[in-house]
C-alpha atoms as a PDB file:
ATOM      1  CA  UNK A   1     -14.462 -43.632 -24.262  1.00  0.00           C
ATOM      2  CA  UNK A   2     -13.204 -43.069 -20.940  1.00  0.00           C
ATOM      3  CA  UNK A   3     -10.431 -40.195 -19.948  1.00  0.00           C
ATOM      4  CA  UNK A   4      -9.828 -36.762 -21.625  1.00  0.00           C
ATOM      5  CA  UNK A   5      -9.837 -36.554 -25.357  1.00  0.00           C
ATOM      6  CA  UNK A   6      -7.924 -33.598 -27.162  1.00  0.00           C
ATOM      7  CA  UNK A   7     -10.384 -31.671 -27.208  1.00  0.00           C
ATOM      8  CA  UNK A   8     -11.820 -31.464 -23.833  1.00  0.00           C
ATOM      9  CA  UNK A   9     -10.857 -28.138 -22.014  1.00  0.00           C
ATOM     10  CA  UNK A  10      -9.311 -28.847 -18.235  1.00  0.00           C
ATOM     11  CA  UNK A  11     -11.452 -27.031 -16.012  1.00  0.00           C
ATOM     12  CA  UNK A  12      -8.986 -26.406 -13.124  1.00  0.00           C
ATOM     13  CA  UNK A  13     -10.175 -24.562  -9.749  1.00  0.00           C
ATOM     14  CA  UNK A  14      -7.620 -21.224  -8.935  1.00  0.00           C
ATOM     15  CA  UNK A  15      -7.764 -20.399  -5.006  1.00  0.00           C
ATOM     16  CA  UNK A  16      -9.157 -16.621  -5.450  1.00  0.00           C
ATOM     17  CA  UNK A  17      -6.738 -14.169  -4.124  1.00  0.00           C
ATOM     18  CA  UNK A  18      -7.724 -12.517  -0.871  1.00  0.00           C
ATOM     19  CA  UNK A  19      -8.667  -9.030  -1.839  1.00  0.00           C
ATOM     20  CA  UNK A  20      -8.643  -6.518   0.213  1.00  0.00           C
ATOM     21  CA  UNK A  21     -11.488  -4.038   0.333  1.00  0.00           C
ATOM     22  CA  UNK A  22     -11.073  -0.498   1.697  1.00  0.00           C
ATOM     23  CA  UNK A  23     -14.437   2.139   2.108  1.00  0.00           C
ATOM     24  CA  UNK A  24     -13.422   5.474   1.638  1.00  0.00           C
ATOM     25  CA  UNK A  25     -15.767   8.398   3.824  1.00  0.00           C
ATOM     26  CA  UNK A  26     -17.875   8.264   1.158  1.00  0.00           C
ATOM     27  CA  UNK A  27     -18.007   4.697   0.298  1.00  0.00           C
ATOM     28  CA  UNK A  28     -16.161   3.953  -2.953  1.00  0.00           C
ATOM     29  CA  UNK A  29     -14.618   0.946  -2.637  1.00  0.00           C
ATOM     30  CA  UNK A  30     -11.124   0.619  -4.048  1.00  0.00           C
ATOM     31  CA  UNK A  31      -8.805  -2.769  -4.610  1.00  0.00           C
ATOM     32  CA  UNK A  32      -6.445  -1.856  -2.438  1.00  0.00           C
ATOM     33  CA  UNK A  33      -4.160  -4.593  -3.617  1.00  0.00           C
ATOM     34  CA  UNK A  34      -3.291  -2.554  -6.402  1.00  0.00           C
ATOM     35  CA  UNK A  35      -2.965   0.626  -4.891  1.00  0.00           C
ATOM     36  CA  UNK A  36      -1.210  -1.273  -2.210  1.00  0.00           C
ATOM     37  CA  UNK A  37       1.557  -1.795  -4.762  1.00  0.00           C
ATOM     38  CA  UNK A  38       1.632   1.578  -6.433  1.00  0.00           C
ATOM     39  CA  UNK A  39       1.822   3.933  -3.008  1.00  0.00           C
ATOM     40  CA  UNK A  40       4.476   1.389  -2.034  1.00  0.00           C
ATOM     41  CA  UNK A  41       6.315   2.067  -6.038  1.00  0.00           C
ATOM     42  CA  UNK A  42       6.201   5.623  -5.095  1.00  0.00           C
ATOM     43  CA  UNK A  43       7.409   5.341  -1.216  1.00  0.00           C
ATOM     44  CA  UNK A  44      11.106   5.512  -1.957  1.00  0.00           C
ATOM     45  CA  UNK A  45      12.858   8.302  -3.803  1.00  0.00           C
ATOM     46  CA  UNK A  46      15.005   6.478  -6.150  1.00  0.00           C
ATOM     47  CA  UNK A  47      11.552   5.035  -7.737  1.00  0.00           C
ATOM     48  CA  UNK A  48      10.172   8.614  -7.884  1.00  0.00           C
ATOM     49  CA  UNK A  49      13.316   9.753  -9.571  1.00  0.00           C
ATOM     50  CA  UNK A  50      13.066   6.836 -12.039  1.00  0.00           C
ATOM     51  CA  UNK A  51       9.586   7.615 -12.717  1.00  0.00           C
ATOM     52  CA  UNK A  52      10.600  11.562 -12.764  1.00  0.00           C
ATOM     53  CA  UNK A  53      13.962  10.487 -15.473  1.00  0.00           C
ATOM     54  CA  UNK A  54      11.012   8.147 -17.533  1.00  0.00           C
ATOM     55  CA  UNK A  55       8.519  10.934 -17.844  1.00  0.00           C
ATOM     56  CA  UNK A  56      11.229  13.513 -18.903  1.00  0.00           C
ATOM     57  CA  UNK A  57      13.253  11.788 -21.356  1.00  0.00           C
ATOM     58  CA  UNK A  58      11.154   8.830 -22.559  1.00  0.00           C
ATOM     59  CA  UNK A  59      11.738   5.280 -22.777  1.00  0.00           C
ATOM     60  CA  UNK A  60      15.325   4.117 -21.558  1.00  0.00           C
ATOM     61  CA  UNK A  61      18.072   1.765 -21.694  1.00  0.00           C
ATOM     62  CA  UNK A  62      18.611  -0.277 -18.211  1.00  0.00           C
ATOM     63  CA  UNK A  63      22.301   1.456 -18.044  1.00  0.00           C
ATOM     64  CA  UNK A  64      20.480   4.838 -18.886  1.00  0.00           C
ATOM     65  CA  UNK A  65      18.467   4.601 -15.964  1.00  0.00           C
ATOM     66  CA  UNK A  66      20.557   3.691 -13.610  1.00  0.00           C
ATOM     67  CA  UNK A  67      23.650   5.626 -14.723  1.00  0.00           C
ATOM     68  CA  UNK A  68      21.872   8.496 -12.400  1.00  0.00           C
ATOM     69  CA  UNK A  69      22.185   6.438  -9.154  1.00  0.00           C
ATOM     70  CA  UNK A  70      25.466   5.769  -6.798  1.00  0.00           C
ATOM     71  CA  UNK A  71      23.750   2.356  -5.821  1.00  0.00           C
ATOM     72  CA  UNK A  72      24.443  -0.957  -7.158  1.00  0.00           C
ATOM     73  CA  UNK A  73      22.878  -2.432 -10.153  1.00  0.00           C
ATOM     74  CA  UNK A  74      21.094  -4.699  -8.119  1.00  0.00           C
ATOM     75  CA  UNK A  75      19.523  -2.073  -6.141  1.00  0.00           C
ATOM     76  CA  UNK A  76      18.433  -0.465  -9.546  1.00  0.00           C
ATOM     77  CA  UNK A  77      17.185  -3.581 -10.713  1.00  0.00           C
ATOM     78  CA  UNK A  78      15.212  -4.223  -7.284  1.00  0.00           C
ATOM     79  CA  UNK A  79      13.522  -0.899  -7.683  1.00  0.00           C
ATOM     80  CA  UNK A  80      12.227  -1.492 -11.380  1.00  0.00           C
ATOM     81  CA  UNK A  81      10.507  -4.464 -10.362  1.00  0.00           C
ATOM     82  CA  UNK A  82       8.897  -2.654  -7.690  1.00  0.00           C
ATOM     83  CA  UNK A  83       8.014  -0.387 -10.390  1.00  0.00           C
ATOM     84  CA  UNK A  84       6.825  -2.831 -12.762  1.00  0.00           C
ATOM     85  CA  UNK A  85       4.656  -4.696 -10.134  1.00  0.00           C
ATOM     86  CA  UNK A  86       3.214  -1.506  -9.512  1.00  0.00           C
ATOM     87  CA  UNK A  87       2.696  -1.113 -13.751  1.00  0.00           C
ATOM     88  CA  UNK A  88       4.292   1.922 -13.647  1.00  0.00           C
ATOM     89  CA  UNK A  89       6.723   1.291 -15.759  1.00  0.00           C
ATOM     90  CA  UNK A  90       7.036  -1.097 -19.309  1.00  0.00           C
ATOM     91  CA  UNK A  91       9.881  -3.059 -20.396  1.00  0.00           C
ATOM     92  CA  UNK A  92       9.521  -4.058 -24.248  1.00  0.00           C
ATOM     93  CA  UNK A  93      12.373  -5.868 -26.067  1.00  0.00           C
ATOM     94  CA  UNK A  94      13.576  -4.393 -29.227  1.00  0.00           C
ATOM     95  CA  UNK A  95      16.356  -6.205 -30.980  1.00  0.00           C
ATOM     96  CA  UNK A  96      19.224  -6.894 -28.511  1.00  0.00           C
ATOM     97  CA  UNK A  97      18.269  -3.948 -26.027  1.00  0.00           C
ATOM     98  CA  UNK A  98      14.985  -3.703 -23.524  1.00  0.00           C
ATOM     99  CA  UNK A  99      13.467  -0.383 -23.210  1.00  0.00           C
ATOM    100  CA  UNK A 100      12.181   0.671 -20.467  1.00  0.00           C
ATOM    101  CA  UNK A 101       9.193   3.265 -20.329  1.00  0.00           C
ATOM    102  CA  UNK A 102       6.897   5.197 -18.000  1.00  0.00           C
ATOM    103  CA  UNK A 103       3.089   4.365 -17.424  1.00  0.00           C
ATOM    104  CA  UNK A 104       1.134   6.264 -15.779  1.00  0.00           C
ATOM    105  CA  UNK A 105      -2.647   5.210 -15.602  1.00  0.00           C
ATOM    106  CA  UNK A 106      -1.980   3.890 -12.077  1.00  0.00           C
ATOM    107  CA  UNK A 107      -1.386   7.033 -10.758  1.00  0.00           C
ATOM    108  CA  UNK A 108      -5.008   7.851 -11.147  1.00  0.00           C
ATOM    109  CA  UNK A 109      -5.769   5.293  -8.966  1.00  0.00           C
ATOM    110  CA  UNK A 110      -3.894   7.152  -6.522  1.00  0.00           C
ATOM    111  CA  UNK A 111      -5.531  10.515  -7.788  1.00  0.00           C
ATOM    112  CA  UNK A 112      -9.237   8.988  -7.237  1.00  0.00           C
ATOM    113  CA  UNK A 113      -8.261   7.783  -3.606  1.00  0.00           C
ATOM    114  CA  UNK A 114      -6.768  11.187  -2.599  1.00  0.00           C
ATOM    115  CA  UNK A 115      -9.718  12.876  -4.283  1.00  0.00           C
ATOM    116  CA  UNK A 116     -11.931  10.809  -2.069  1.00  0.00           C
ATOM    117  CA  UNK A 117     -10.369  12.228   1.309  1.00  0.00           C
ATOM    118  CA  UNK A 118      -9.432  16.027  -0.251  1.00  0.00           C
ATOM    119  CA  UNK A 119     -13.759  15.872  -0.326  1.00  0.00           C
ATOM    120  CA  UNK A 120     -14.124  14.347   3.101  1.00  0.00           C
ATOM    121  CA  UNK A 121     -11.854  17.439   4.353  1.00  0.00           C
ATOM    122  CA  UNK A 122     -13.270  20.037   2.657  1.00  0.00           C
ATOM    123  CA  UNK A 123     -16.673  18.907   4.116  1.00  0.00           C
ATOM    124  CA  UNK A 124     -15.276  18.845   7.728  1.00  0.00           C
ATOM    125  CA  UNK A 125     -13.355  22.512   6.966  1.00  0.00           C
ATOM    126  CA  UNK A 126     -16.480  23.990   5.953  1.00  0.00           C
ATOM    127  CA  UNK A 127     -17.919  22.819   8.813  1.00  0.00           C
ATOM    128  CA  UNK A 128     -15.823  24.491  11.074  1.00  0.00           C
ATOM    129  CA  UNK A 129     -15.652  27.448   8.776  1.00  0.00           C
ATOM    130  CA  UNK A 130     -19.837  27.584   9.562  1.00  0.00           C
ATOM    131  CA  UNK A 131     -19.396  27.403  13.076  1.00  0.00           C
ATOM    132  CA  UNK A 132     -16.604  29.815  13.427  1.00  0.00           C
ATOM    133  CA  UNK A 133     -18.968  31.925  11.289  1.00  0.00           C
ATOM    134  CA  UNK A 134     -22.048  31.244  13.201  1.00  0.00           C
ATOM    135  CA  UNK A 135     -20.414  31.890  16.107  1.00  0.00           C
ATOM    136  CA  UNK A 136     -19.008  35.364  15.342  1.00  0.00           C
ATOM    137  CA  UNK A 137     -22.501  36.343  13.946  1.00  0.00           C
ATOM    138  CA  UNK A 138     -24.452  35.283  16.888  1.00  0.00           C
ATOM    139  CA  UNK A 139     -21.510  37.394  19.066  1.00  0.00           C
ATOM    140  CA  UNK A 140     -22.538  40.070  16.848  1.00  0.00           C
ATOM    141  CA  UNK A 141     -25.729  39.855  17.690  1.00  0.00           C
ATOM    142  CA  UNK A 142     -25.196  39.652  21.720  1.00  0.00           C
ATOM    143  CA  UNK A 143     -22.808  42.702  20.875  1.00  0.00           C
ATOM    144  CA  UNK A 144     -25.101  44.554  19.630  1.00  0.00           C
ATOM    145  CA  UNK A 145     -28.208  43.752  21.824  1.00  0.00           C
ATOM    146  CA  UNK A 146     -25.910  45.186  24.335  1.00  0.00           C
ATOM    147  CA  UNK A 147     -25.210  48.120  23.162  1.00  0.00           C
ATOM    148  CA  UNK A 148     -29.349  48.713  22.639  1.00  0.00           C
ATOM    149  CA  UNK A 149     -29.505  48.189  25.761  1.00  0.00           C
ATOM    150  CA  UNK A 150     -26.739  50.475  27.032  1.00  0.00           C
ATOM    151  CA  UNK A 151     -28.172  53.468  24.408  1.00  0.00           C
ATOM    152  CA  UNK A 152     -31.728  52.415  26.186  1.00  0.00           C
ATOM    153  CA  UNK A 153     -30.580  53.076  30.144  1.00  0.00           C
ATOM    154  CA  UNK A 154     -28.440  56.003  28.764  1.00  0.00           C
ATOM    155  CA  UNK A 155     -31.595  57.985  27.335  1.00  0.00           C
ATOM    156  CA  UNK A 156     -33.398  57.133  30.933  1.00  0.00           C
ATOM    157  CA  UNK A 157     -31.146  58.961  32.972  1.00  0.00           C
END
């Protein structure tokens, strides 16, 4: 028996997509891919007043969500795909109508990336905070070695 036989499972090789890597300050390393797509989602204010109308009222109607907007329909739907790319936002069929609804577990991707850099810059503005401090203390110190000193030549005379 020569060939594939019904039951035989077709091993096929997928190119892997090119992922892009990104190191934070502190070295987490996060698919930027993904993030790619939801900082873009959230780049344009229509999107973040879809995802602000989604949050607020719920799951919506295509007309509902767009009735907001002086922009074509095309535009609207342009933006939702953006949106769902991203995954931040659902569409589910239910009878004759598709819902559409907010997600928002990729916005902690964002959250963890920002967190990464809100440490790296509280690390550098302590930093500067210790030297400024540092500073002042050791001027302190010159100050008042100076004054000994003045105190000192005044009890000589």
């Amino acid at each position: 028996m020569t060939g594939p036989q019904p039951n035989d499972v077709a091993v096929t090789e997928q190119p892997q997509k090119n992922i892009l890597q990104h190191i934070t300050p502190y070295g987490v390393i996060c698919n930027m891919d993904r993030l790619t797509d939801v900082l873009t989602a959230l780049s344009h204010p229509t999107r973040r007043a879809i995802i602000g109308q989604l949050s607020k009222k719920g799951p919506a109607r295509f007309l509902d969500v767009a009735e907001p907007f002086d922009t074509a329909l095309n535009a609207v739907t342009k933006h939702l795909k953006l949106l769902e790319r991203a995954e931040l936002i659902e569409k589910k069929k239910m009878g004759r109508e598709v819902m559409i609804s907010f997600r928002a577990e990729p916005l902690k991707l964002v959250s963890g990336w920002v967190h990464e850099y809100e440490r790296f810059w509280n690390e550098r503005l302590d930093t500067f905070e210790r030297y400024f401090t540092d500073k002042k203390n050791s001027e302190k110190k010159y100050e008042d070695h100076e004054d000994r000193i003045s105190r000192t030549r005044k009890r000589r005379r």
